[in-house]
C-alpha atoms as a PDB file:
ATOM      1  CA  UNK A   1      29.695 -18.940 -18.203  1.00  0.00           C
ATOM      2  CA  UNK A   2      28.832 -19.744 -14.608  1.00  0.00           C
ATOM      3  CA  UNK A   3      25.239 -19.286 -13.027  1.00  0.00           C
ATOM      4  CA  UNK A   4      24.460 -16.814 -10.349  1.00  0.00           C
ATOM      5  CA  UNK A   5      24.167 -18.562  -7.176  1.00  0.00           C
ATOM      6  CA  UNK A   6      21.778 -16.531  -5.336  1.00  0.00           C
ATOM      7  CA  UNK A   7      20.427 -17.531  -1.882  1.00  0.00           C
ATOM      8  CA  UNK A   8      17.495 -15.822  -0.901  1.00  0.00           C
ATOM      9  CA  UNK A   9      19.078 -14.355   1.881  1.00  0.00           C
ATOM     10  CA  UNK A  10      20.967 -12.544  -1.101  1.00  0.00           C
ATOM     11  CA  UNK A  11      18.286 -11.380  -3.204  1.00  0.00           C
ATOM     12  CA  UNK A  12      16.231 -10.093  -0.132  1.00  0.00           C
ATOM     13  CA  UNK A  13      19.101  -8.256   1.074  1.00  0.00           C
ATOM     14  CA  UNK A  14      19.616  -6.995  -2.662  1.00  0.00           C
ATOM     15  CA  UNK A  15      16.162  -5.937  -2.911  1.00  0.00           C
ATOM     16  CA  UNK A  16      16.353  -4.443   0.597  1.00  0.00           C
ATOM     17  CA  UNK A  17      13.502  -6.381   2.077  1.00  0.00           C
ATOM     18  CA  UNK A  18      13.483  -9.807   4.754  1.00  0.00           C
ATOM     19  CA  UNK A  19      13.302 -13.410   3.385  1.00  0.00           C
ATOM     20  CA  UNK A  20      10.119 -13.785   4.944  1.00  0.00           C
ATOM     21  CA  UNK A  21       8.706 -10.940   2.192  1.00  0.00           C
ATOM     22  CA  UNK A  22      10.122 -12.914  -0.751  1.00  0.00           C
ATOM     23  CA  UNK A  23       8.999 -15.771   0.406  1.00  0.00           C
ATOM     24  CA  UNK A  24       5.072 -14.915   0.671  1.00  0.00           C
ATOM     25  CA  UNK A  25       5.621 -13.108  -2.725  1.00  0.00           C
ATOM     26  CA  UNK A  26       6.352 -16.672  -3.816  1.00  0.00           C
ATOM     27  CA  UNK A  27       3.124 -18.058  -2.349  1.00  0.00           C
ATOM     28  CA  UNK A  28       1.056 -15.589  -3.868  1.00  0.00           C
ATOM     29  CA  UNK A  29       3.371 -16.364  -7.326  1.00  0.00           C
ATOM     30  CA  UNK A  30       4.781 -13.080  -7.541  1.00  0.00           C
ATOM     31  CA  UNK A  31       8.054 -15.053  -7.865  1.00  0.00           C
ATOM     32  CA  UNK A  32       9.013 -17.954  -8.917  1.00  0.00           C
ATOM     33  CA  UNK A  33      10.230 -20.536  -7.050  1.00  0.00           C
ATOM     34  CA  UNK A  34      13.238 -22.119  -8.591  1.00  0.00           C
ATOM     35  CA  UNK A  35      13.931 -25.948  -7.962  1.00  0.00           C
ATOM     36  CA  UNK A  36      16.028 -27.273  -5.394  1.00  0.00           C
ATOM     37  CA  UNK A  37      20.113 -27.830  -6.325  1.00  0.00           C
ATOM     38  CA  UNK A  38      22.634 -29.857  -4.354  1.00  0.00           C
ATOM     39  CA  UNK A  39      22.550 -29.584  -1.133  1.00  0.00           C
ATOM     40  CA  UNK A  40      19.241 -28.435  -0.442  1.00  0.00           C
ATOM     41  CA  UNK A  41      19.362 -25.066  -1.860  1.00  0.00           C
ATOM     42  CA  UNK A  42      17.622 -22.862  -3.834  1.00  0.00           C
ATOM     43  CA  UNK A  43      19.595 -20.474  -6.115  1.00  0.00           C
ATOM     44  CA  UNK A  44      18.041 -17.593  -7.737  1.00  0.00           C
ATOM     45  CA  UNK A  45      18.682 -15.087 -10.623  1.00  0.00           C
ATOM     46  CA  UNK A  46      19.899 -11.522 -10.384  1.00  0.00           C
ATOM     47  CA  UNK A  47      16.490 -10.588 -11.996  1.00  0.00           C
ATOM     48  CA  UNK A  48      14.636 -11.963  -8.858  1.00  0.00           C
ATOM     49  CA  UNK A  49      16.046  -9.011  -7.084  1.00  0.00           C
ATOM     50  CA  UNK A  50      14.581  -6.903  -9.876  1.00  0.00           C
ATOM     51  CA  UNK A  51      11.188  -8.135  -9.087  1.00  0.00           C
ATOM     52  CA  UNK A  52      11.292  -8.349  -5.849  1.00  0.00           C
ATOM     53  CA  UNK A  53      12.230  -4.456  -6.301  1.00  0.00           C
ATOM     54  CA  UNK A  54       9.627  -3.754  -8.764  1.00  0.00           C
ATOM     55  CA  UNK A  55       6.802  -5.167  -6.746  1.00  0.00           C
ATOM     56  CA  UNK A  56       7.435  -2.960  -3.502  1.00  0.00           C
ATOM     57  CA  UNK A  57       7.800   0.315  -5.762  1.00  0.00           C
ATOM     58  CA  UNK A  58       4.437  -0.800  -6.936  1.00  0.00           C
ATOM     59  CA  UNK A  59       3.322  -0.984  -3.358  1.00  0.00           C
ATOM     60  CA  UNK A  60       4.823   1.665  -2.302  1.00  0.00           C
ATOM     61  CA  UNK A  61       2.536   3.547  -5.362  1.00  0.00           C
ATOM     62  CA  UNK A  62      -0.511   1.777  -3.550  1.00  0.00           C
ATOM     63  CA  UNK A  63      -0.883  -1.153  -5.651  1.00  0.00           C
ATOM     64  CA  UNK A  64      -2.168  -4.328  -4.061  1.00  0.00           C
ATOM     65  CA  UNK A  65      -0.235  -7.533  -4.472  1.00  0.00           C
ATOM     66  CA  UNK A  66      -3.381  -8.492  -7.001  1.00  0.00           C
ATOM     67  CA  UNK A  67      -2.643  -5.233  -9.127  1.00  0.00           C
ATOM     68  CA  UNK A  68       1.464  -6.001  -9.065  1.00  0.00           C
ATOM     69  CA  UNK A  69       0.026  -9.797 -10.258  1.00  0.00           C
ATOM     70  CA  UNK A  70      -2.135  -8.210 -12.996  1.00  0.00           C
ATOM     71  CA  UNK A  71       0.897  -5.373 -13.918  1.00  0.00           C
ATOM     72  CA  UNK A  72       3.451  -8.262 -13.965  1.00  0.00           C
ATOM     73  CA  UNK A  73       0.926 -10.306 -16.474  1.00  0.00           C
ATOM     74  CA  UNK A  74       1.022  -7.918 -18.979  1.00  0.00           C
ATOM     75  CA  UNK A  75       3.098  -7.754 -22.027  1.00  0.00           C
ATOM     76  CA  UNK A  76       6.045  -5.029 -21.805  1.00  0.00           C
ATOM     77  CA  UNK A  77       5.605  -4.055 -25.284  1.00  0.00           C
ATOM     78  CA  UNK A  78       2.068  -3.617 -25.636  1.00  0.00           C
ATOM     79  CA  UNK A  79       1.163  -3.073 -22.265  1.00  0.00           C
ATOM     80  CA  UNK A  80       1.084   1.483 -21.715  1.00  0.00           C
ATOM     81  CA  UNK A  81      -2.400   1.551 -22.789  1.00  0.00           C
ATOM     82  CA  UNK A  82      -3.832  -1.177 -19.429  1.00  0.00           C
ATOM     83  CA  UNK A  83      -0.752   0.049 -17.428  1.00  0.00           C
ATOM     84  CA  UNK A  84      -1.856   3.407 -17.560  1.00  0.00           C
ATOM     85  CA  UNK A  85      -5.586   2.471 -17.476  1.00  0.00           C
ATOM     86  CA  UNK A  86      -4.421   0.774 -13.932  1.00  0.00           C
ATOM     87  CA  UNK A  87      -2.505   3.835 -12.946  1.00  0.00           C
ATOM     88  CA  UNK A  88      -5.435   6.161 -13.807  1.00  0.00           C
ATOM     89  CA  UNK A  89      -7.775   4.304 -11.250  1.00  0.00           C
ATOM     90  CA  UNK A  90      -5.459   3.989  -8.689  1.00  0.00           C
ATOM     91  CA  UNK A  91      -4.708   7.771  -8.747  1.00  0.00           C
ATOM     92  CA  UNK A  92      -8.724   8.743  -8.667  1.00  0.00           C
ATOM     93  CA  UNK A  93      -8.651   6.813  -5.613  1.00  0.00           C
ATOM     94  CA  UNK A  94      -5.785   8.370  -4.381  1.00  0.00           C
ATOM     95  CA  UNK A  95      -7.672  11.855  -5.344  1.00  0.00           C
ATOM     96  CA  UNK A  96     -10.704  10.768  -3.711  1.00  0.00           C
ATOM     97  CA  UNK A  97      -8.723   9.324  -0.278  1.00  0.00           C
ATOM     98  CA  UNK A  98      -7.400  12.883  -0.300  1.00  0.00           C
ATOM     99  CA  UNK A  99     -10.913  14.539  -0.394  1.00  0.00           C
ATOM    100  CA  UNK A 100     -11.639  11.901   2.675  1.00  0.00           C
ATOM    101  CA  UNK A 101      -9.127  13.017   4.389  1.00  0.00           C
ATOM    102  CA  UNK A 102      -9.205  16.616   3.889  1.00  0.00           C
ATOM    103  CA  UNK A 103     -12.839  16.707   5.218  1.00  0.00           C
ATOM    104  CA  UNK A 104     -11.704  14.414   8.468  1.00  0.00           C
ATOM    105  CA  UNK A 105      -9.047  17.199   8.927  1.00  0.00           C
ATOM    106  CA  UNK A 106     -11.905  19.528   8.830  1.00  0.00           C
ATOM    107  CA  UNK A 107     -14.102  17.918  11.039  1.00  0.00           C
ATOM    108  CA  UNK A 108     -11.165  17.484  13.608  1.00  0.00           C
ATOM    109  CA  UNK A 109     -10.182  20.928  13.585  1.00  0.00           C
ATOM    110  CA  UNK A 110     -13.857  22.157  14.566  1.00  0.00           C
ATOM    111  CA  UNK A 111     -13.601  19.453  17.070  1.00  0.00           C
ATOM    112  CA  UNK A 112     -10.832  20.862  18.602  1.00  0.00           C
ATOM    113  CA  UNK A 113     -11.378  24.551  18.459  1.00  0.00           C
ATOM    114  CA  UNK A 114     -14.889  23.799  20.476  1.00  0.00           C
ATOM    115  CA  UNK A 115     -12.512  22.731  23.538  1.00  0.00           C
ATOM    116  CA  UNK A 116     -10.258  25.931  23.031  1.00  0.00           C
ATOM    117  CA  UNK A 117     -13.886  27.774  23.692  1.00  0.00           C
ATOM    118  CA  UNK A 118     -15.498  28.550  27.185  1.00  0.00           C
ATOM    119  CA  UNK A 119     -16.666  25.158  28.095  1.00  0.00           C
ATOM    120  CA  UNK A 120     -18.743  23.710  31.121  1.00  0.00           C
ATOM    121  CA  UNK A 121     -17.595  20.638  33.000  1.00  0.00           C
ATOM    122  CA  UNK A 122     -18.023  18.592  30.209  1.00  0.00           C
ATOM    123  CA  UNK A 123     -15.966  18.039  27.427  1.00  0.00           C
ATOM    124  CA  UNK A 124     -17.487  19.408  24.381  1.00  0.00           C
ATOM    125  CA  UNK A 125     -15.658  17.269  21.755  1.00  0.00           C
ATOM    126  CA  UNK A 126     -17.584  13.530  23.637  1.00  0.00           C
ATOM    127  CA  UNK A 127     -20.847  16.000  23.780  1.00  0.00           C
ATOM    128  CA  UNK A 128     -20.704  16.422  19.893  1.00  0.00           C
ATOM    129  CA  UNK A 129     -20.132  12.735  19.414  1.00  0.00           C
ATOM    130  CA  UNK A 130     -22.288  11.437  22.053  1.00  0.00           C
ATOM    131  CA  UNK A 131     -24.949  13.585  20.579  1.00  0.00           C
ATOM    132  CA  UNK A 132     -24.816  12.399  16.796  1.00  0.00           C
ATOM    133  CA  UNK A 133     -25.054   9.632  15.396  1.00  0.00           C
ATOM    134  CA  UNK A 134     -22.232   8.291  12.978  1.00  0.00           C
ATOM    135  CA  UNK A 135     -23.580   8.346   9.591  1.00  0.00           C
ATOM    136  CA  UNK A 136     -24.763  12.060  10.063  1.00  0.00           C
ATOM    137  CA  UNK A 137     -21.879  13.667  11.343  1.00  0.00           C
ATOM    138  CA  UNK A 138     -20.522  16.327   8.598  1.00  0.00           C
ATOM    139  CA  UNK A 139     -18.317  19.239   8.742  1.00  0.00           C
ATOM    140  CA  UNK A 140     -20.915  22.039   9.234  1.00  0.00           C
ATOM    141  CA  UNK A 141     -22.662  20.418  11.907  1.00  0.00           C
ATOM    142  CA  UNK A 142     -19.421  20.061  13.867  1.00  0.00           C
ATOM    143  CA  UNK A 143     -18.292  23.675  13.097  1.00  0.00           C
ATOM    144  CA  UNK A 144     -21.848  25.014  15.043  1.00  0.00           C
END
């Protein structure tokens, strides 16, 4: 049986990102780097793809690349209980980014719905935040 000769060019167009990406995943040692063949190149196996893959669906659920290190670490067999562990904390700060941004979307509104009100020549929105200071802006004072 013959080996896979994968360039990276192949396995970042199979995992449908640029060589440049699997390249720093190598630095960081998301992936390995295999040794150097004939010629200069490197050839890699189909299952690079596969975690090339699995690390930006990991991203793509918010992990950092030091999460993907610490999911990759972990033993497939034994690993749902920490997995899920990991999981849980990313999705209460997922909850709690929501929150965050639920009470910016608040505070913009109000902001916003002062200039759609009878106004003098200045504009209300750069009153409001010329006239607080950062750390005690909240909703309800913005909605007055």
């Amino acid at each position: 049986m013959t080996e896979a000769k994968l360039t990276i060019g192949h396995i970042a167009q199979a995992a449908g990102v640029n060589v440049e990406t699997v390249r720093y995943y190598q630095r960081r040692g998301l992936v390995n780097l295999p040794p150097k063949r004939a010629r200069g190149f490197r050839y890699y196996t189909p299952e690079t793809a596969s975690r090339v893959r699995f690390i930006k669906r990991a991203q793509a659920l918010g992990m950092s690349l030091k999460e993907v290190q610490r999911l990759l670490r972990l033993d497939a067999k034994g690993a749902c209980k920490e997995t899920r562990s990991l999981a849980v904390e990313k999705l209460a700060l997922v909850e709690q980014k929501l929150l965050d941004l639920a009470q910016l979307r608040d505070v913009l509104r109000g902001l916003v719905a002062a200039c759609d009100k009878p106004h003098g020549a200045a504009c209300p929105i750069i009153e409001q935040l010329e006239a607080t200071p950062r750390s005690s802006v909240s909703v309800e004072m913005l909605r007055s």
